[in-house]
N, C-alpha and C. Protein backbone atom coordinates (compact mmCIF):
# COMPACT_ATOMS: atom_id res chain seq x y z
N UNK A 1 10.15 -10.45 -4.47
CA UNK A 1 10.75 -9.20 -4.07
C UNK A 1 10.39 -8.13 -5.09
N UNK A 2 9.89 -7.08 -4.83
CA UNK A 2 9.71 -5.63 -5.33
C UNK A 2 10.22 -4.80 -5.19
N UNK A 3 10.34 -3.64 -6.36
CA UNK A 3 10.99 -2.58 -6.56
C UNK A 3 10.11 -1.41 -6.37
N UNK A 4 10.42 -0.30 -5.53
CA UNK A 4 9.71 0.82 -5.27
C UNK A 4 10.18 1.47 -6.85
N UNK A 5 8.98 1.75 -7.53
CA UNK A 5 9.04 2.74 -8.63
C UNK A 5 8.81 4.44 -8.18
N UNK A 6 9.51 5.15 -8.17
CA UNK A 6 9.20 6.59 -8.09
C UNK A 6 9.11 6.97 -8.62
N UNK A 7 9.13 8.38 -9.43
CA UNK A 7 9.07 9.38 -10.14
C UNK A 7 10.11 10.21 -10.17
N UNK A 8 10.61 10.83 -11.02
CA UNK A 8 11.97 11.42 -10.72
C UNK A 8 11.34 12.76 -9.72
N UNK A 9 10.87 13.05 -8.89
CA UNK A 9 10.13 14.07 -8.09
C UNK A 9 10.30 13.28 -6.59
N UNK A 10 10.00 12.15 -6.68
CA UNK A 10 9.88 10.93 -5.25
C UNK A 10 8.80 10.47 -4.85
N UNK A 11 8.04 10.43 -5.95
CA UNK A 11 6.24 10.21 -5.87
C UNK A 11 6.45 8.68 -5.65
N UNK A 12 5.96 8.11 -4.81
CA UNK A 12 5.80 6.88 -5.33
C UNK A 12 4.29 6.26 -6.95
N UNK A 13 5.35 5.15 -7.71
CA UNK A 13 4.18 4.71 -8.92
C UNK A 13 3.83 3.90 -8.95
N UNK A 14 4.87 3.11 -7.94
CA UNK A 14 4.34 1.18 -8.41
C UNK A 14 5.64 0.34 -7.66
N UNK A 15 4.48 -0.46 -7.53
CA UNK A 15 5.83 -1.45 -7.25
C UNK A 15 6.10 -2.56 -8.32
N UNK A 16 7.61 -2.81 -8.84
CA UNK A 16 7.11 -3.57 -10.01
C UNK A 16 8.90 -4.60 -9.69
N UNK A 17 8.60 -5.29 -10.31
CA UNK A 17 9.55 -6.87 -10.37
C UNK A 17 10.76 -6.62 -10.90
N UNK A 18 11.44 -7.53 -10.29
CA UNK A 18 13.02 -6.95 -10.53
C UNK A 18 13.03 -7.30 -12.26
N UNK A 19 12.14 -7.76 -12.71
CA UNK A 19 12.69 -8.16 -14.38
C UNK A 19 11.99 -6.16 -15.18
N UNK A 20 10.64 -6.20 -14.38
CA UNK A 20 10.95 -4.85 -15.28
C UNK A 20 11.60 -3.46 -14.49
N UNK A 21 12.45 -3.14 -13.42
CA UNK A 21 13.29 -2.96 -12.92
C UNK A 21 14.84 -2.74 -13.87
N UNK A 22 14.97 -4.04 -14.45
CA UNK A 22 15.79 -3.94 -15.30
C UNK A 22 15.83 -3.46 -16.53
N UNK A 23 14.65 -3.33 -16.52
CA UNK A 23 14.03 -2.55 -18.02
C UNK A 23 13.95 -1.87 -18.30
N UNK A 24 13.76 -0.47 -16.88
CA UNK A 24 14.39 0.79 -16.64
C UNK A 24 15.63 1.28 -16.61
N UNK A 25 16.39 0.28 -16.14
CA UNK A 25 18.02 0.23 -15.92
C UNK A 25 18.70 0.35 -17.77
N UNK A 26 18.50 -0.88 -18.51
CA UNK A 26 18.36 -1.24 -19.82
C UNK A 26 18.20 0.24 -20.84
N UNK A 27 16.96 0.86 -20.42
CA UNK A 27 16.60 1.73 -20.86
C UNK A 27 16.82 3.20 -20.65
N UNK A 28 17.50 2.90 -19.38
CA UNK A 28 18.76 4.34 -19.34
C UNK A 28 17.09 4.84 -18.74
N UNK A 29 16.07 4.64 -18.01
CA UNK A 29 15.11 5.58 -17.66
C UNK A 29 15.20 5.66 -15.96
N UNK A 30 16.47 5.16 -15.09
CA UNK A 30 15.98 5.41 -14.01
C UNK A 30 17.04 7.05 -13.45
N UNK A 31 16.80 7.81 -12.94
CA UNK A 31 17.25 8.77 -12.73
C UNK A 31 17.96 8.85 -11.60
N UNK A 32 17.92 8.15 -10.96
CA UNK A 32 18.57 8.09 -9.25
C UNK A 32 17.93 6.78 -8.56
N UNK A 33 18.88 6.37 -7.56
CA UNK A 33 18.22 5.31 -6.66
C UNK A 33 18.79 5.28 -5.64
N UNK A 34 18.19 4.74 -4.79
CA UNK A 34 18.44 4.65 -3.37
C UNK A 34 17.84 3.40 -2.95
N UNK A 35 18.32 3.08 -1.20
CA UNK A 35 18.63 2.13 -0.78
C UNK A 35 19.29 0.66 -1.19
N UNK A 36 19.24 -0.28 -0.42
CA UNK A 36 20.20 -1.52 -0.63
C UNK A 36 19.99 -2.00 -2.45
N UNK A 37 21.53 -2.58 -2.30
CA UNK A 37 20.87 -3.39 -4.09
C UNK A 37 20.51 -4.87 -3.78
N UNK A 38 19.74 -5.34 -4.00
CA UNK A 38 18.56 -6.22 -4.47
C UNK A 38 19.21 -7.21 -5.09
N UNK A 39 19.67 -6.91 -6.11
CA UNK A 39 20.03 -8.12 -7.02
C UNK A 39 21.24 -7.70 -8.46
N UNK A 40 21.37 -8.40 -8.99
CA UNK A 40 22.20 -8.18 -9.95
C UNK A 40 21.93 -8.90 -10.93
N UNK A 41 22.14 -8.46 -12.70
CA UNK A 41 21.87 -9.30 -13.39
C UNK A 41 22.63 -9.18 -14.74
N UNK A 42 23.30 -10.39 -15.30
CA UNK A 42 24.25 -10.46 -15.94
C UNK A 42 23.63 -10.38 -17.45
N UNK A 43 23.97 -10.39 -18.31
CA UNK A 43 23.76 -10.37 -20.04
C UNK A 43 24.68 -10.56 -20.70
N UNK A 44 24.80 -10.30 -22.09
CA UNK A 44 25.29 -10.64 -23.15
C UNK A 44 27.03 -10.69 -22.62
N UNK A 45 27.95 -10.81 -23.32
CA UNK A 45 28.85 -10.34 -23.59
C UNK A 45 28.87 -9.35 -25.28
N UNK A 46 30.12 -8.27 -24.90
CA UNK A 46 29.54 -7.05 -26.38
C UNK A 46 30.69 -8.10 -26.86
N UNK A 47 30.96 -7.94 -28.46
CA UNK A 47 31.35 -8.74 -29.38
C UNK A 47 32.44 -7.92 -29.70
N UNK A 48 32.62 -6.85 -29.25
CA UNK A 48 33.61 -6.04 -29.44
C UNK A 48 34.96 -6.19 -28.72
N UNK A 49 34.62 -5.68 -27.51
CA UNK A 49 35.62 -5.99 -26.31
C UNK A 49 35.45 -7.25 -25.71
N UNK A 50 34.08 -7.93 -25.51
CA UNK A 50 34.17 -9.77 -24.86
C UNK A 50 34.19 -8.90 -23.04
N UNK A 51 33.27 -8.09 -23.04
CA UNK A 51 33.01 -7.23 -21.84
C UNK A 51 31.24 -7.84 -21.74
N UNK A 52 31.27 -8.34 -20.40
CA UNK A 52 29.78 -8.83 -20.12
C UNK A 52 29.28 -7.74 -19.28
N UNK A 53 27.73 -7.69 -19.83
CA UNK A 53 26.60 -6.44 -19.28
C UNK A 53 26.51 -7.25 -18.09
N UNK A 54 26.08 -5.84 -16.89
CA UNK A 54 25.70 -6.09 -15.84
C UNK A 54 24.92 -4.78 -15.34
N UNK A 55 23.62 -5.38 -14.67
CA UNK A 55 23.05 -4.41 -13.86
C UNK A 55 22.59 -4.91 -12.75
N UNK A 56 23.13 -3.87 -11.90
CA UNK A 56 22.50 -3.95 -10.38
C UNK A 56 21.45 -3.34 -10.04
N UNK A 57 20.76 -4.09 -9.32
CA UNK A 57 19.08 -3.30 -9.16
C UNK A 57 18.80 -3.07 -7.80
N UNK A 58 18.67 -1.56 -7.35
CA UNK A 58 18.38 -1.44 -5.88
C UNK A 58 16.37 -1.39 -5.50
N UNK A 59 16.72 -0.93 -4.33
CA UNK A 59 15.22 -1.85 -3.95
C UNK A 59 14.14 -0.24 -4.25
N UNK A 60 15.20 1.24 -4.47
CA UNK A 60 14.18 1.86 -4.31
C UNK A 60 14.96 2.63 -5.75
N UNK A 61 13.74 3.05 -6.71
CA UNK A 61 14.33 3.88 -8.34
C UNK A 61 13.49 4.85 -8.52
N UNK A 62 14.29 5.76 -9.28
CA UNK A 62 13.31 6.90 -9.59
C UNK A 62 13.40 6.61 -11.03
N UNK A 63 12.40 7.11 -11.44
CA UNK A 63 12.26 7.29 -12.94
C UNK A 63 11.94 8.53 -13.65
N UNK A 64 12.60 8.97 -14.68
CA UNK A 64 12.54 10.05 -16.17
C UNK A 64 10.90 9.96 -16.19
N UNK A 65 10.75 10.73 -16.67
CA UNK A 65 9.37 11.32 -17.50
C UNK A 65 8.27 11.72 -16.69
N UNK A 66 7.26 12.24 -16.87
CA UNK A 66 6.30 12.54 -15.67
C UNK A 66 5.66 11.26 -14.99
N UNK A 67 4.94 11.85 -13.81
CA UNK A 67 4.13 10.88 -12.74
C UNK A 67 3.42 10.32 -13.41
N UNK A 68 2.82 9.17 -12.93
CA UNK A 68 1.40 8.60 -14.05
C UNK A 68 0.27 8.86 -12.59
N UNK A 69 0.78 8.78 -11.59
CA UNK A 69 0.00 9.10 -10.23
C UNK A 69 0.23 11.06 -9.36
N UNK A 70 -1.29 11.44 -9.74
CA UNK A 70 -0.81 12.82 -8.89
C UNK A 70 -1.54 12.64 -7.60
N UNK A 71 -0.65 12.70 -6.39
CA UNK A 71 -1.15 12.36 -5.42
C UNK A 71 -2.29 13.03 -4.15
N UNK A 72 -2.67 14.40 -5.25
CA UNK A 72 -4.00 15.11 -5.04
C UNK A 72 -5.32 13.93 -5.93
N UNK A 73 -5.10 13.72 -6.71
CA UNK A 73 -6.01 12.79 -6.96
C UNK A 73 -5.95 11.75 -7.14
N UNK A 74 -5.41 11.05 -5.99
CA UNK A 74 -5.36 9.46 -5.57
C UNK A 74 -7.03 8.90 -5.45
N UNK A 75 -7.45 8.04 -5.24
CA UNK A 75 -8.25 7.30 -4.55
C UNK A 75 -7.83 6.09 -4.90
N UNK A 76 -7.53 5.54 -3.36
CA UNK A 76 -6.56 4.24 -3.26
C UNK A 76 -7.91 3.28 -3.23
N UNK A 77 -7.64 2.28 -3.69
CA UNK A 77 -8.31 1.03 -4.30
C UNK A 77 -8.65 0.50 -2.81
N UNK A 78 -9.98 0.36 -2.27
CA UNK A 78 -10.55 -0.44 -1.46
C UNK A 78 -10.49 -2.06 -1.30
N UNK A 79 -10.04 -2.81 -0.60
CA UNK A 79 -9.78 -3.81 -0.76
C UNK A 79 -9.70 -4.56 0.71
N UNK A 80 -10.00 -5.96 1.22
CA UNK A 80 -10.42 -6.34 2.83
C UNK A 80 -8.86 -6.30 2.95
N UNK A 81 -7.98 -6.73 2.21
CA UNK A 81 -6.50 -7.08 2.90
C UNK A 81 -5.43 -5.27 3.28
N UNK A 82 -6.18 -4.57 2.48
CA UNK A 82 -5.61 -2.84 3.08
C UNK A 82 -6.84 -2.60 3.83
N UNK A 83 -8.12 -2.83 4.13
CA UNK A 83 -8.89 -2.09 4.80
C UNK A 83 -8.52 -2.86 6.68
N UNK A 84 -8.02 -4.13 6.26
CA UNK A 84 -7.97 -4.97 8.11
C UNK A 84 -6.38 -4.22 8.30
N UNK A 85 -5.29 -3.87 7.53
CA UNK A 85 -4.31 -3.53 7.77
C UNK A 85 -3.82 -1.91 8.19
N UNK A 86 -5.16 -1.30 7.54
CA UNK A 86 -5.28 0.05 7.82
C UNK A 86 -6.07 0.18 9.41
N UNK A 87 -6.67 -1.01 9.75
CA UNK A 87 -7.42 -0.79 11.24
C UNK A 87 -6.74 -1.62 11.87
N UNK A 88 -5.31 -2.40 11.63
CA UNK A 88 -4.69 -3.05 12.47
C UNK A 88 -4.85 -4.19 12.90
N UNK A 89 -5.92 -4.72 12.36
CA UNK A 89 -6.95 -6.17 12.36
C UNK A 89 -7.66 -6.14 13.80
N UNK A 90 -8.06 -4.91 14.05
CA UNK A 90 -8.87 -4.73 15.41
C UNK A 90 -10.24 -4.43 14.88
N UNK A 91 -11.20 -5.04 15.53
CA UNK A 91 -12.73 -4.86 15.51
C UNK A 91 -12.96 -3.53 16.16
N UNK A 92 -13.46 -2.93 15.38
CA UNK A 92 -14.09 -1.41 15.69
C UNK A 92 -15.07 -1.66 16.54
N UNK A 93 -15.53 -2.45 17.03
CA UNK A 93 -16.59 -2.24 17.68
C UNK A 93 -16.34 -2.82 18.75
N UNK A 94 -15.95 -4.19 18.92
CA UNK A 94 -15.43 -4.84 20.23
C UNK A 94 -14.10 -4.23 20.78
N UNK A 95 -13.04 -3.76 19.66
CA UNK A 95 -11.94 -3.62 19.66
C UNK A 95 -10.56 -4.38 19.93
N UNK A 96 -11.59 -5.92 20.09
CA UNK A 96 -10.72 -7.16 19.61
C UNK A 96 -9.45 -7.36 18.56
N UNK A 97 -8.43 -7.88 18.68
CA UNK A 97 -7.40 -8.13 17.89
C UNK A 97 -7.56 -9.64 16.98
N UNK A 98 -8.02 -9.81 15.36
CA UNK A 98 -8.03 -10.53 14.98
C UNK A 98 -7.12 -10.99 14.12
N UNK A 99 -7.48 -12.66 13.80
CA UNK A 99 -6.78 -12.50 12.29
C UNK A 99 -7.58 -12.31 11.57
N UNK A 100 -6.93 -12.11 9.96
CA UNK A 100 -7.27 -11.54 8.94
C UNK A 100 -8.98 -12.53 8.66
N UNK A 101 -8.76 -13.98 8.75
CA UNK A 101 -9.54 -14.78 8.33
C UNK A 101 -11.01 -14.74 8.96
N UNK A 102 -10.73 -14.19 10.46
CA UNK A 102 -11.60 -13.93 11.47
C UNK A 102 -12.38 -12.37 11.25
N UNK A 103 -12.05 -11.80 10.10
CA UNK A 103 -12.72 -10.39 9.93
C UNK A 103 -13.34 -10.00 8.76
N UNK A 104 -14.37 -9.04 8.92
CA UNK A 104 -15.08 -8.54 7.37
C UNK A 104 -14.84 -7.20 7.31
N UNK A 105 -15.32 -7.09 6.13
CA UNK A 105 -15.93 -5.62 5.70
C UNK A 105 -17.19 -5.03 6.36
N UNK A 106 -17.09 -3.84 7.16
CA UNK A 106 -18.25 -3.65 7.97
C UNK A 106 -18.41 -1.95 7.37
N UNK A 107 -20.00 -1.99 6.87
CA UNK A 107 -20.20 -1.04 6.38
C UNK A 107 -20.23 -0.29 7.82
N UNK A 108 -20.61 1.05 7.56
CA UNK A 108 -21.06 1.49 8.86
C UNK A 108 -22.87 2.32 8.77
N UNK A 109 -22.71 3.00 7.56
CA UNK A 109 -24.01 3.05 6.72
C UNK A 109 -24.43 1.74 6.06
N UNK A 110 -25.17 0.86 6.53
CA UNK A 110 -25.81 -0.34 5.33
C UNK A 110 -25.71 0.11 3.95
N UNK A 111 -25.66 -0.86 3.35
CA UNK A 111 -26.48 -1.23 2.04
C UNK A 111 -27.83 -0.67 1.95
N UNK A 112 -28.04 -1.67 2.95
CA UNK A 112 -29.61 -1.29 2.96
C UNK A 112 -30.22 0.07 3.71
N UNK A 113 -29.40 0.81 3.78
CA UNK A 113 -29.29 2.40 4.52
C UNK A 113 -29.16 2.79 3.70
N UNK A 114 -28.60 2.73 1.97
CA UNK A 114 -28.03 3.77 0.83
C UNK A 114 -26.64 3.48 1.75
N UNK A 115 -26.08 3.01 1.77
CA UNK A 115 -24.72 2.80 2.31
C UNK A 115 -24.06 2.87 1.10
N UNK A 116 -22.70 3.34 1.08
CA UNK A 116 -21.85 3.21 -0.09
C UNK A 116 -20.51 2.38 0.43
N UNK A 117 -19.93 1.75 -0.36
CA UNK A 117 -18.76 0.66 -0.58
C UNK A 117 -17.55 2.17 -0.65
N UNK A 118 -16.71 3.01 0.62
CA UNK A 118 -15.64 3.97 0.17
C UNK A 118 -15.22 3.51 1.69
N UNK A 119 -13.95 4.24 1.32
CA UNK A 119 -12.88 4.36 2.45
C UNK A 119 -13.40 5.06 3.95
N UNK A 120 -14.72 5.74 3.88
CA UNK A 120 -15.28 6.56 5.04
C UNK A 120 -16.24 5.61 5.62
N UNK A 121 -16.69 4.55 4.79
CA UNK A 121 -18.10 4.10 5.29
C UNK A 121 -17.49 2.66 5.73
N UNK A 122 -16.32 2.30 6.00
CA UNK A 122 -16.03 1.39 6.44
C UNK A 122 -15.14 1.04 7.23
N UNK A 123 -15.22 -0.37 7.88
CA UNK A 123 -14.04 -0.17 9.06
C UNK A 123 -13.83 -1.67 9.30
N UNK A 124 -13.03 -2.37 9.81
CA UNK A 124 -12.50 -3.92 10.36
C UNK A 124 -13.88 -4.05 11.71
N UNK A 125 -14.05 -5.08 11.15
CA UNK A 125 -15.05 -5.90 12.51
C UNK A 125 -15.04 -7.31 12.38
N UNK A 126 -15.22 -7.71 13.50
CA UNK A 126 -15.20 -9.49 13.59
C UNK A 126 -16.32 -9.93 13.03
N UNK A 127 -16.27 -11.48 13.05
CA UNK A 127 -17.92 -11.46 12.40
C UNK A 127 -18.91 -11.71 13.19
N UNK A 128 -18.85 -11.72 14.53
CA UNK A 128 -19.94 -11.59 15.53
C UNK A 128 -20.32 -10.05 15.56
N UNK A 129 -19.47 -9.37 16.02
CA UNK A 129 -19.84 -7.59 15.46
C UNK A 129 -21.03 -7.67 14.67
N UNK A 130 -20.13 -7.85 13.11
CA UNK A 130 -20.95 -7.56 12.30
C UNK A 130 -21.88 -8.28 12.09
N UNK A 131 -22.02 -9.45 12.82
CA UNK A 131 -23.73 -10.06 12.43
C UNK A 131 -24.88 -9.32 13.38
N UNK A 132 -24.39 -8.85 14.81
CA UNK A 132 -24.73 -8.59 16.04
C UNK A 132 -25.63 -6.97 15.50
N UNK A 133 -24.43 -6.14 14.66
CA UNK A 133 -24.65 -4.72 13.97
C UNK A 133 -25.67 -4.95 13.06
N UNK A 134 -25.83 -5.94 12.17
CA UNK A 134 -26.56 -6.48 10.94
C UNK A 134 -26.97 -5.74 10.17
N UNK A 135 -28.07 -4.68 9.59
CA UNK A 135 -28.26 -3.54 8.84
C UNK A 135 -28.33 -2.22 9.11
N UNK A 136 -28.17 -2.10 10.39
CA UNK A 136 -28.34 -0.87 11.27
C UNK A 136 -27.04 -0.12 11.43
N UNK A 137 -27.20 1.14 11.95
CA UNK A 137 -26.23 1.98 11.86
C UNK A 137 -25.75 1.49 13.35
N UNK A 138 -24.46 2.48 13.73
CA UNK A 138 -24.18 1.77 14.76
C UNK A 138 -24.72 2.01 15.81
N UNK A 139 -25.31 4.02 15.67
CA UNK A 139 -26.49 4.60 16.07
C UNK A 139 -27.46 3.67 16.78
N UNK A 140 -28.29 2.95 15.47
CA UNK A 140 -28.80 2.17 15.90
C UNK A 140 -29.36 0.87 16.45
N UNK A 141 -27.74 0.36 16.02
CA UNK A 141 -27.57 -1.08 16.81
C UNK A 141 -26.76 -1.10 18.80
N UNK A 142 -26.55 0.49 18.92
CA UNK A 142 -26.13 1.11 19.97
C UNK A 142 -24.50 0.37 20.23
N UNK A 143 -23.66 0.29 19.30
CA UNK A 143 -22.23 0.08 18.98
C UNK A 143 -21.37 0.75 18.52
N UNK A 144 -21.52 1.70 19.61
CA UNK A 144 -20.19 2.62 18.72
C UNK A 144 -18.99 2.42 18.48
N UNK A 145 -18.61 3.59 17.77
CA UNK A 145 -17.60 2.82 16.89
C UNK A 145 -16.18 3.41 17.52
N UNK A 146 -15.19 2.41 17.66
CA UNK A 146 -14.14 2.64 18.76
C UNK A 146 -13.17 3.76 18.26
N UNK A 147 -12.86 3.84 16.65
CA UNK A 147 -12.43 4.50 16.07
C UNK A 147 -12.93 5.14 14.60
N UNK A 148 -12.23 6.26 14.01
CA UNK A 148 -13.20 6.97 13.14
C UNK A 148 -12.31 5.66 11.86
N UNK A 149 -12.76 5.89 10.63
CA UNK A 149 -12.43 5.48 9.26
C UNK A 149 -12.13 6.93 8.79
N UNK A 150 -10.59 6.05 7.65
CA UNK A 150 -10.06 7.43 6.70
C UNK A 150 -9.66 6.93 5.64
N UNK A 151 -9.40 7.88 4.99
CA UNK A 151 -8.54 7.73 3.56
C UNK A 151 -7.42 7.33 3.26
N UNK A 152 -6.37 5.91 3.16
CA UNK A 152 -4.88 6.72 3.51
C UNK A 152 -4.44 7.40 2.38
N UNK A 153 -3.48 8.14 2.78
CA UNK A 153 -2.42 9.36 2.19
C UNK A 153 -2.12 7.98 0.71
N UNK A 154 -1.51 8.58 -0.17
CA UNK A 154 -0.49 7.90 -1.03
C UNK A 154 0.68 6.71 -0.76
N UNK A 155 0.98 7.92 0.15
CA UNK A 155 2.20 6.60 1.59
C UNK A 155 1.35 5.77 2.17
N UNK A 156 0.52 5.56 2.27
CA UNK A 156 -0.05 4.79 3.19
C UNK A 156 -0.52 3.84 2.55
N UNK A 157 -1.16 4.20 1.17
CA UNK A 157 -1.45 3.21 -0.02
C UNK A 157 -0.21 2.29 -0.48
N UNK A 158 0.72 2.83 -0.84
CA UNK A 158 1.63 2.22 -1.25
C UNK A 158 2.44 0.44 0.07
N UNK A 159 2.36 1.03 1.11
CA UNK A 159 2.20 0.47 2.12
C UNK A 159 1.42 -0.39 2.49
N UNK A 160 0.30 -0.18 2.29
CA UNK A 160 -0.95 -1.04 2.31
C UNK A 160 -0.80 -2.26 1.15
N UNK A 161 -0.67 -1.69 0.19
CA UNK A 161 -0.74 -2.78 -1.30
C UNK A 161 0.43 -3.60 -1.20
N UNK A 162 1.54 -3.33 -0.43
CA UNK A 162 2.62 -4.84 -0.50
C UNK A 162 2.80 -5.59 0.93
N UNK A 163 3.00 -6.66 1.01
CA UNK A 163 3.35 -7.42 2.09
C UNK A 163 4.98 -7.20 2.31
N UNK A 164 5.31 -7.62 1.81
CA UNK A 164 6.41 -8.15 1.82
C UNK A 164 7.75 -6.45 1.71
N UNK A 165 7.75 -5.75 2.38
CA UNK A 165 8.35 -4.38 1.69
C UNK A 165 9.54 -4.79 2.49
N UNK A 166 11.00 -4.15 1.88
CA UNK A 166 12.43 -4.16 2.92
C UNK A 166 12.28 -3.19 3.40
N UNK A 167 13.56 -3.01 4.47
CA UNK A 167 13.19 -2.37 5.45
C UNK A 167 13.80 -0.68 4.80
N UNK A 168 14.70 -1.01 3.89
CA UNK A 168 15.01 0.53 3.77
C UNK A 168 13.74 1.09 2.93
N UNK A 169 12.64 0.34 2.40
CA UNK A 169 11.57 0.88 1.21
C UNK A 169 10.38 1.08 2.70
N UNK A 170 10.69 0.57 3.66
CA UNK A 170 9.20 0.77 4.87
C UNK A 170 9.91 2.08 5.36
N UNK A 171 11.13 2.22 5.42
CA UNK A 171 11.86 3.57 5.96
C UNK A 171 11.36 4.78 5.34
N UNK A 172 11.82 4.62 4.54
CA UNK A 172 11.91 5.36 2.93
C UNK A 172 9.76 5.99 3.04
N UNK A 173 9.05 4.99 3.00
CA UNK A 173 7.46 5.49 2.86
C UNK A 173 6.98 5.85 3.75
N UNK A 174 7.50 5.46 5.13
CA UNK A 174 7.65 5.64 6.51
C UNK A 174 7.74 6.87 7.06
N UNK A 175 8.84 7.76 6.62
CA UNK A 175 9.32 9.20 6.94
C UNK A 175 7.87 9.90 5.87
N UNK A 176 7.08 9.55 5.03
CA UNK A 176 6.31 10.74 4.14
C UNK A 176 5.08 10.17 5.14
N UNK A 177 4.69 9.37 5.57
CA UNK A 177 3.25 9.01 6.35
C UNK A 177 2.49 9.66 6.87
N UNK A 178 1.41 10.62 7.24
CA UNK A 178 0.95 11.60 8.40
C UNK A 178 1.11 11.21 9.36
N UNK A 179 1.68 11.90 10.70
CA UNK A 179 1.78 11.63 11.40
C UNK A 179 0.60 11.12 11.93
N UNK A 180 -0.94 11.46 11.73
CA UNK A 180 -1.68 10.77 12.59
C UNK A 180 -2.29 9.06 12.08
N UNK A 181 -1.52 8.83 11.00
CA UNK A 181 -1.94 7.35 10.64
C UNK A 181 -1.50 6.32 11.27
N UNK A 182 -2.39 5.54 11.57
CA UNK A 182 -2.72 4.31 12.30
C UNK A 182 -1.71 3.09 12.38
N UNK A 183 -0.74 3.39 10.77
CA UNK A 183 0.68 2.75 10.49
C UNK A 183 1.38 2.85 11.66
N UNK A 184 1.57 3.97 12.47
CA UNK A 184 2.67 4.39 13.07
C UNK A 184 2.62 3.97 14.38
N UNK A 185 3.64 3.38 14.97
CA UNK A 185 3.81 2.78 16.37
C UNK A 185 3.37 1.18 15.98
């Protein structure tokens, strides 16, 4: 289970583990939080009063000090498990519904075209597609392509990079999304 890290602004920074979660808490650095609490976690007793520490940790925190992420200059990390989730695990070209195991990375410019490895030049395809497409554009393997490739937003990154999110933290990244991203519906 993960903790949405924000920014005291509502940027999202990270998602990070309820142990350093508590470390913010500990450290007097979270500024506000929202949604459900998560967990709770007990400590010392003080030696003074025989009063035991406790902190509760909710699923979404903001944090003191500036952003470490400005979300004008994102470029979200390319990767097959956000690039099949950003196309829905549908083949761009057949427009087949796969699983994850059943799909590649499909340039759309080759390699061997000067193709580049970014968020524009690529898209989910099965691997008959992409053997069928093989170095050719889609131009010229005459396969067009069912849908365009994009960038996602920040929200969409953040989204992309966890499996496992609760539902008030999918809410919560949910409402900032563009409306025209592929997340939605």
């Amino acid at each position: 289970m993960k903790v949405l890290k924000l920014s005291a602004q509502g940027l999202p920074q990270s998602w990070i583990s309820l142990e350093e979660a508590v470390l913010h808490y500990a450290a007097d650095e979270v500024r506000w939080e929202m949604g459900a609490r998560i967990a709770t976690f007990h400590g010392g007793h003080n030696a003074m009063t025989g009063v035991q520490s406790v902190i509760d940790i909710n699923s979404i925190i903001g944090t003191k000090g500036l952003p470490k992420i400005n979300p004008f200059q994102l470029k979200p990390g390319l990767t097959n498990g956000k690039l099949f989730v950003r196309d829905r695990n549908v083949c761009a070209y057949c427009g087949q519904h796969f699983h994850e195991d059943a799909l590649t990375r499909e340039h759309i410019v080759p390699f061997a075209q000067n193709g580049v490895d970014t968020w524009m030049n690529v898209v989910t395809a099965c691997r008959a597609c992409n053997h069928r497409k093989s170095s050719r554009t889609p131009e010229q393997a005459n396969m067009p392509l069912l849908y365009t490739p994009y960038v996602p937003s920040l929200w969409e990154d953040f989204i992309l990079r966890n499996r496992r999110i609760l539902a008030d933290q999918m809410e919560f990244l949910m409402a900032h999304v563009p409306r025209t991203s592929r997340l939605i519906s």
